[in-house]
C-alpha atoms as a PDB file:
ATOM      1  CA  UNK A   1       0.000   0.000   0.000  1.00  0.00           C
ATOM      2  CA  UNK A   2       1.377   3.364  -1.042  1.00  0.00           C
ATOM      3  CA  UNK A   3       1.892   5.338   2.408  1.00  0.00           C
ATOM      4  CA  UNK A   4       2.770   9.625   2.815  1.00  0.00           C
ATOM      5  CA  UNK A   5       5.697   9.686   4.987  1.00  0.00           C
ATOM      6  CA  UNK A   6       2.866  11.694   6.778  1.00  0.00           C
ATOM      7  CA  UNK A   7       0.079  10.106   6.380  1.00  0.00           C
ATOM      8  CA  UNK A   8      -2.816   8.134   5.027  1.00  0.00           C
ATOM      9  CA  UNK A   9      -2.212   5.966   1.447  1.00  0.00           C
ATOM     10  CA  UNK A  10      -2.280   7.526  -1.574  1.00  0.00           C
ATOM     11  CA  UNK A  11      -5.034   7.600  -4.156  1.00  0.00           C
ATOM     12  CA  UNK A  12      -4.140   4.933  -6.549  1.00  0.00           C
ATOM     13  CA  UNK A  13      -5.827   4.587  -9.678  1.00  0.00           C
ATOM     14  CA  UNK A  14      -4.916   0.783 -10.886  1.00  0.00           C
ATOM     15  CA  UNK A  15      -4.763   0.644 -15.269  1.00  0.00           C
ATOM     16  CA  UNK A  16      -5.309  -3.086 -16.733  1.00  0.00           C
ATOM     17  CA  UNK A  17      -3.022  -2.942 -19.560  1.00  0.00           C
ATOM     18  CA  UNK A  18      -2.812  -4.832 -22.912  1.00  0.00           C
ATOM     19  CA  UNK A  19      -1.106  -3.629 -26.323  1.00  0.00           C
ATOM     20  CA  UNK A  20      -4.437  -2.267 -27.212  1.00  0.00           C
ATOM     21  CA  UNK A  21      -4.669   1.520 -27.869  1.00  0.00           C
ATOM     22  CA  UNK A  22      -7.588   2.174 -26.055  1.00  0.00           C
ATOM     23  CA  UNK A  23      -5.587   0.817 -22.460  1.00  0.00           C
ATOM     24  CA  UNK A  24      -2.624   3.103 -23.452  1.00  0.00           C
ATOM     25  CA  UNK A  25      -5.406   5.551 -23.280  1.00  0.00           C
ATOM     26  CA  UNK A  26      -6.233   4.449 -20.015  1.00  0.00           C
ATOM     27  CA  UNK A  27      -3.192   4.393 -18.658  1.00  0.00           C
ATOM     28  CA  UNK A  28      -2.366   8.319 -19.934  1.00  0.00           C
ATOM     29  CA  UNK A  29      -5.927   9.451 -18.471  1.00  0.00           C
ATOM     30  CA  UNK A  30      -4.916   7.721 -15.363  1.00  0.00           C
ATOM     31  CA  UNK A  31      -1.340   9.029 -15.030  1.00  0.00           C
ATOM     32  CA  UNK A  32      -3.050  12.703 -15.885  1.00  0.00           C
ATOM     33  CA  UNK A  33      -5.349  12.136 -12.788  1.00  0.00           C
ATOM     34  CA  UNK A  34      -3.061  10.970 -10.616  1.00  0.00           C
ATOM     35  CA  UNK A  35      -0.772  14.062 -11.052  1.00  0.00           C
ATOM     36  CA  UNK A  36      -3.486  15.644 -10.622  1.00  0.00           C
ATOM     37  CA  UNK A  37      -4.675  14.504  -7.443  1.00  0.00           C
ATOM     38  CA  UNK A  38      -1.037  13.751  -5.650  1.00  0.00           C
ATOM     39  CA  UNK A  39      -2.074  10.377  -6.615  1.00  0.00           C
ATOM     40  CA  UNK A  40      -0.632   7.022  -7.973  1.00  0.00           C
ATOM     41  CA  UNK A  41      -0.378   4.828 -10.561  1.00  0.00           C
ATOM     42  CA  UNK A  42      -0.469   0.872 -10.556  1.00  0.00           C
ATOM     43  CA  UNK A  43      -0.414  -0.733 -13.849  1.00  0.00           C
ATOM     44  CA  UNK A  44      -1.374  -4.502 -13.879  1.00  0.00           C
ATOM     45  CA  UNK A  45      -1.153  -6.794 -17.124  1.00  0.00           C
ATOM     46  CA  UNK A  46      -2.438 -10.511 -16.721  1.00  0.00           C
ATOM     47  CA  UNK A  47      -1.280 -13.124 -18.924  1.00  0.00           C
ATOM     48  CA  UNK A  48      -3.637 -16.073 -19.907  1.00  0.00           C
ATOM     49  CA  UNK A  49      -1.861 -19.424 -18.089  1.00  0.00           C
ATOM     50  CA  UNK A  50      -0.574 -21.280 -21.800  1.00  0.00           C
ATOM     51  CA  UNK A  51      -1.985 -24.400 -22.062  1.00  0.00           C
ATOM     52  CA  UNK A  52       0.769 -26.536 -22.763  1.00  0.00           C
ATOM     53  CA  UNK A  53       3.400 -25.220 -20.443  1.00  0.00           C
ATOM     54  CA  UNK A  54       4.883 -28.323 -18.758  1.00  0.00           C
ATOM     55  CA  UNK A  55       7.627 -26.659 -16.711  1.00  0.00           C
ATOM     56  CA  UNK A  56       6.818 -23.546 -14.091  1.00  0.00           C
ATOM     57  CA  UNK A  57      10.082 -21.684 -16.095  1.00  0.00           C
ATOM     58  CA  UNK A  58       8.524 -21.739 -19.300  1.00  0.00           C
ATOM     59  CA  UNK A  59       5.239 -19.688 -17.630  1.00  0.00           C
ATOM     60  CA  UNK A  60       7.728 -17.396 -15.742  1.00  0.00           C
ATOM     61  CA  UNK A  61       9.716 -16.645 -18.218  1.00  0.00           C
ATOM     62  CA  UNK A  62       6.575 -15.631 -20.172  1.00  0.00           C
ATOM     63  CA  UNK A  63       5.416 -13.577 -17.320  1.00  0.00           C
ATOM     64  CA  UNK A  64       9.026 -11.493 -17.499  1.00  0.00           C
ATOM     65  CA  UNK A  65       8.428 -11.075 -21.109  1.00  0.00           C
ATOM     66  CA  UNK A  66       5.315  -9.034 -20.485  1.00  0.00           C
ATOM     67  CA  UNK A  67       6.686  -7.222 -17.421  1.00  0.00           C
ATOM     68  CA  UNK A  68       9.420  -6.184 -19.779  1.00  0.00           C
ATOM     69  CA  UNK A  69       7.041  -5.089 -22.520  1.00  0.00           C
ATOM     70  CA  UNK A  70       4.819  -2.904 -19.938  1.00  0.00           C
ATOM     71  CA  UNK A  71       7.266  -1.327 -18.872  1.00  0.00           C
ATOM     72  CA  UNK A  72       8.516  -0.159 -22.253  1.00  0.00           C
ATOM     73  CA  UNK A  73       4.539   0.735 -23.004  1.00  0.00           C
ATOM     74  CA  UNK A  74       4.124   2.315 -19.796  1.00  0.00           C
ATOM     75  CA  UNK A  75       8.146   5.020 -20.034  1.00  0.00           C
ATOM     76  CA  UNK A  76       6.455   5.382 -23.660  1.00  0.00           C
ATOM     77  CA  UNK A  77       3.017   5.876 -23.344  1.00  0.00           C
ATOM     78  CA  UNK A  78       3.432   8.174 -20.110  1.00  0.00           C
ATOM     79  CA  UNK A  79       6.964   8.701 -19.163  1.00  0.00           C
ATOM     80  CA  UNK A  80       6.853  12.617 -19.537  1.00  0.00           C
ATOM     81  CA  UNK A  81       3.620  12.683 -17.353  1.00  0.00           C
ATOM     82  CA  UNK A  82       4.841  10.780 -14.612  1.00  0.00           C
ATOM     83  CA  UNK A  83       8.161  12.221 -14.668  1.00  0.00           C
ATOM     84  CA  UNK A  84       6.418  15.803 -14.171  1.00  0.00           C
ATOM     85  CA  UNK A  85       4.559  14.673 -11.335  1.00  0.00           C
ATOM     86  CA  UNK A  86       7.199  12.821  -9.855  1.00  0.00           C
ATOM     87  CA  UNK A  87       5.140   9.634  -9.934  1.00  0.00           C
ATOM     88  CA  UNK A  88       6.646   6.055 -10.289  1.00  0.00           C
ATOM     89  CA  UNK A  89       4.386   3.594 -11.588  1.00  0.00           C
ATOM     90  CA  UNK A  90       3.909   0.258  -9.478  1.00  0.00           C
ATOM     91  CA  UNK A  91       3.534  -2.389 -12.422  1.00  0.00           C
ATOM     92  CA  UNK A  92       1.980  -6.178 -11.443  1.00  0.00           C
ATOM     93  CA  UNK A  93       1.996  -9.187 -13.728  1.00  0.00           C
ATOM     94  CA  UNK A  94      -0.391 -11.546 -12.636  1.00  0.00           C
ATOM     95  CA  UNK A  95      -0.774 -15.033 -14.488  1.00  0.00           C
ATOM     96  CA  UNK A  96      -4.890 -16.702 -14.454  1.00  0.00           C
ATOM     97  CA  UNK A  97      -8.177 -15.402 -15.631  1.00  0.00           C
ATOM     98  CA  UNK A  98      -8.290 -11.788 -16.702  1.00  0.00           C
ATOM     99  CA  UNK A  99     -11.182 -11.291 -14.573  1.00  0.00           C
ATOM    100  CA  UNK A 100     -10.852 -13.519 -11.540  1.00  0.00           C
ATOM    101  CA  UNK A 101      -7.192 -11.977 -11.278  1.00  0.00           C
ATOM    102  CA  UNK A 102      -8.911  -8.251 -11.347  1.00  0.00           C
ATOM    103  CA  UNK A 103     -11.240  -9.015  -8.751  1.00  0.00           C
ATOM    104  CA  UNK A 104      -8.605 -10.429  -6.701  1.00  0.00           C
ATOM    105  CA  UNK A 105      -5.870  -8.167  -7.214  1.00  0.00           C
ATOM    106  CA  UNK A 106      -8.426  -5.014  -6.064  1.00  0.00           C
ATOM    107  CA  UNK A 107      -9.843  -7.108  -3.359  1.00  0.00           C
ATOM    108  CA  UNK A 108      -6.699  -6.950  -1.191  1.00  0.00           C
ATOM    109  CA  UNK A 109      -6.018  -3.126  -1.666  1.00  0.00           C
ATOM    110  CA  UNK A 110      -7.503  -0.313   0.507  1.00  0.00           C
ATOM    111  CA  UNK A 111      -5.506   2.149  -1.416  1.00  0.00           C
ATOM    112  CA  UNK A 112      -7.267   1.323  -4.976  1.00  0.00           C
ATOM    113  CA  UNK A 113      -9.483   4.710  -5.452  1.00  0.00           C
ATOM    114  CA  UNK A 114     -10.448   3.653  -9.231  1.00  0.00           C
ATOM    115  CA  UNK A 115     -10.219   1.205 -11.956  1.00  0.00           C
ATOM    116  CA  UNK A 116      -9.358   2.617 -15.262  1.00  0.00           C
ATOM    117  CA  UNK A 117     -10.359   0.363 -18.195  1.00  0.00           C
ATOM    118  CA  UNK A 118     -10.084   1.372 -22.016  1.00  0.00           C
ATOM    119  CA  UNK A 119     -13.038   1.073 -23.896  1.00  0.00           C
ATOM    120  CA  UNK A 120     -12.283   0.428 -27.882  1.00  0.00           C
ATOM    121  CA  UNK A 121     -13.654   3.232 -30.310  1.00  0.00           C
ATOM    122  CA  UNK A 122     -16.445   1.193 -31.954  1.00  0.00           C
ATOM    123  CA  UNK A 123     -17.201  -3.022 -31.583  1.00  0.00           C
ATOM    124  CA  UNK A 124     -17.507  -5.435 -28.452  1.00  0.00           C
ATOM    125  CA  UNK A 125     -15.905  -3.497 -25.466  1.00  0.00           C
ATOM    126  CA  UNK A 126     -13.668  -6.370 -24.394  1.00  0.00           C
ATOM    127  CA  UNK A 127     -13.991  -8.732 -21.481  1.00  0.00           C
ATOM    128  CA  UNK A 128     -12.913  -6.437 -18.806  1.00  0.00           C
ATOM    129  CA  UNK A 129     -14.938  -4.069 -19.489  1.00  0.00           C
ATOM    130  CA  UNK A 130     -18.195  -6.184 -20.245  1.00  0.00           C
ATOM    131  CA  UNK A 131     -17.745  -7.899 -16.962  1.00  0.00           C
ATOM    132  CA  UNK A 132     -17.138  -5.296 -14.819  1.00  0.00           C
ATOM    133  CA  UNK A 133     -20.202  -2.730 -15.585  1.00  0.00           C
ATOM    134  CA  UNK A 134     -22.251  -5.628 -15.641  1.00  0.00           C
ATOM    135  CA  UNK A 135     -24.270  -7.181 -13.264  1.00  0.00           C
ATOM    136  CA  UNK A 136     -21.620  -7.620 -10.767  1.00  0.00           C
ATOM    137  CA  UNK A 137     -20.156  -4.109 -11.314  1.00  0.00           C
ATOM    138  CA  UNK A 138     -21.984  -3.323  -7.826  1.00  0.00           C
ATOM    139  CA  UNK A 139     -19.904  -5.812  -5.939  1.00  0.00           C
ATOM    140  CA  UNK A 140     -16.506  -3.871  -6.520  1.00  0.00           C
ATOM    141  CA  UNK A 141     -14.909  -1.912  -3.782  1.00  0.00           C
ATOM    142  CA  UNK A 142     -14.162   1.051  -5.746  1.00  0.00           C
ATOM    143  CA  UNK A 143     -14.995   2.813  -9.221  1.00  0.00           C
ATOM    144  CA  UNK A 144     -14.610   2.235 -12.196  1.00  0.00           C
ATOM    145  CA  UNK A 145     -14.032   4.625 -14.721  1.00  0.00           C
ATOM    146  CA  UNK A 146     -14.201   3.551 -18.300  1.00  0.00           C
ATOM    147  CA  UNK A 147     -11.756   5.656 -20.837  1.00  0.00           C
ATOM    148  CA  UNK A 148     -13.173   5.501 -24.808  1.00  0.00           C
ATOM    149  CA  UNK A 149      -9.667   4.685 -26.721  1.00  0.00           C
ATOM    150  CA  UNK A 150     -10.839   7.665 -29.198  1.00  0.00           C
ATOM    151  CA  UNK A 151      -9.618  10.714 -27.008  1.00  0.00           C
ATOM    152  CA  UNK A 152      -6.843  12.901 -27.987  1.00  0.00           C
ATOM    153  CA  UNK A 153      -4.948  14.263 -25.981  1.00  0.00           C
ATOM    154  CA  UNK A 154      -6.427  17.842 -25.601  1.00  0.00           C
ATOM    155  CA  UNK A 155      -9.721  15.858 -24.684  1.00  0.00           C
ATOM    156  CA  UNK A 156      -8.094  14.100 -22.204  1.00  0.00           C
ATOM    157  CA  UNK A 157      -6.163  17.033 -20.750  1.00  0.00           C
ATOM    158  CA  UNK A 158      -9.987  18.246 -20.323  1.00  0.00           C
ATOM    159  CA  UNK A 159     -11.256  15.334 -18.547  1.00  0.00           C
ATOM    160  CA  UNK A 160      -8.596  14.470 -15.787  1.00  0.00           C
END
């Protein structure tokens, strides 16, 4: 939990991240908000459990793969911002059902003021999304917020 050396947690606004646009979206509305706000950023990507992976290596080794890669989304996507604000991102890598991992991963954190999903620009809205303003969106211990992948910046300057 993310702690003031004088006080309470921080806000933390926690980003589900993918390659997709629309969650590098996210992620820069997020980081916007969270300078903001004096708040922070976690960044969690979840990697489906392969199928055929006979030795525990193989699925870490996949798991540091996609650390690596956030990373390098995350100092590209919203290095400048977070730099500004003197924010460093806390990024997770969690292996098991998009979903069930979510729901876990908030479930243990006090400090978790928001999720911030990407929505895509036009078709299905993806899993994430789908599941959690459904019917069990009123079950979650904090917000979410749902960021359409079509804002530019200037809109999203606006909004946070």
């Amino acid at each position: 939990m993310a702690m003031d050396e004088a006080g309470p947690p921080k806000r933390t606004y926690l980003v589900v991240i993918d390659d997709s646009a629309e969650a590098r979206v996210a992620l820069r509305f997020a980081a916007r908000r969270a300078a903001k706000t004096g708040g922070m950023v976690e960044v969690l990507a979840i990697v489906e459990p392969q199928d055929f992976v006979q030795w525990g290596g193989v699925q870490a080794a996949i798991e540091e793969e996609q650390r690596l890669r956030i990373e390098a989304s995350v100092a590209a996507s919203v290095g400048e911002i977070m730099e500004a604000a003197g924010i460093q991102p806390v990024i997770a890598v969690r292996s098991g059902d998009p979903v069930q991992e979510v729901r876990g991963f908030i479930g243990t954190r006090l400090d978790i003021a928001a999720l911030v999903l990407g929505a895509s620009g036009s078709g299905h809205p993806g899993p994430l999304v789908a599941d959690f303003t459904g019917h069990d969106s009123g079950k979650l211990p904090c917000p979410v917020m749902i960021i359409p992948g079509s804002l530019d910046e200037e809109r999203l300057e606006v909004l946070s």
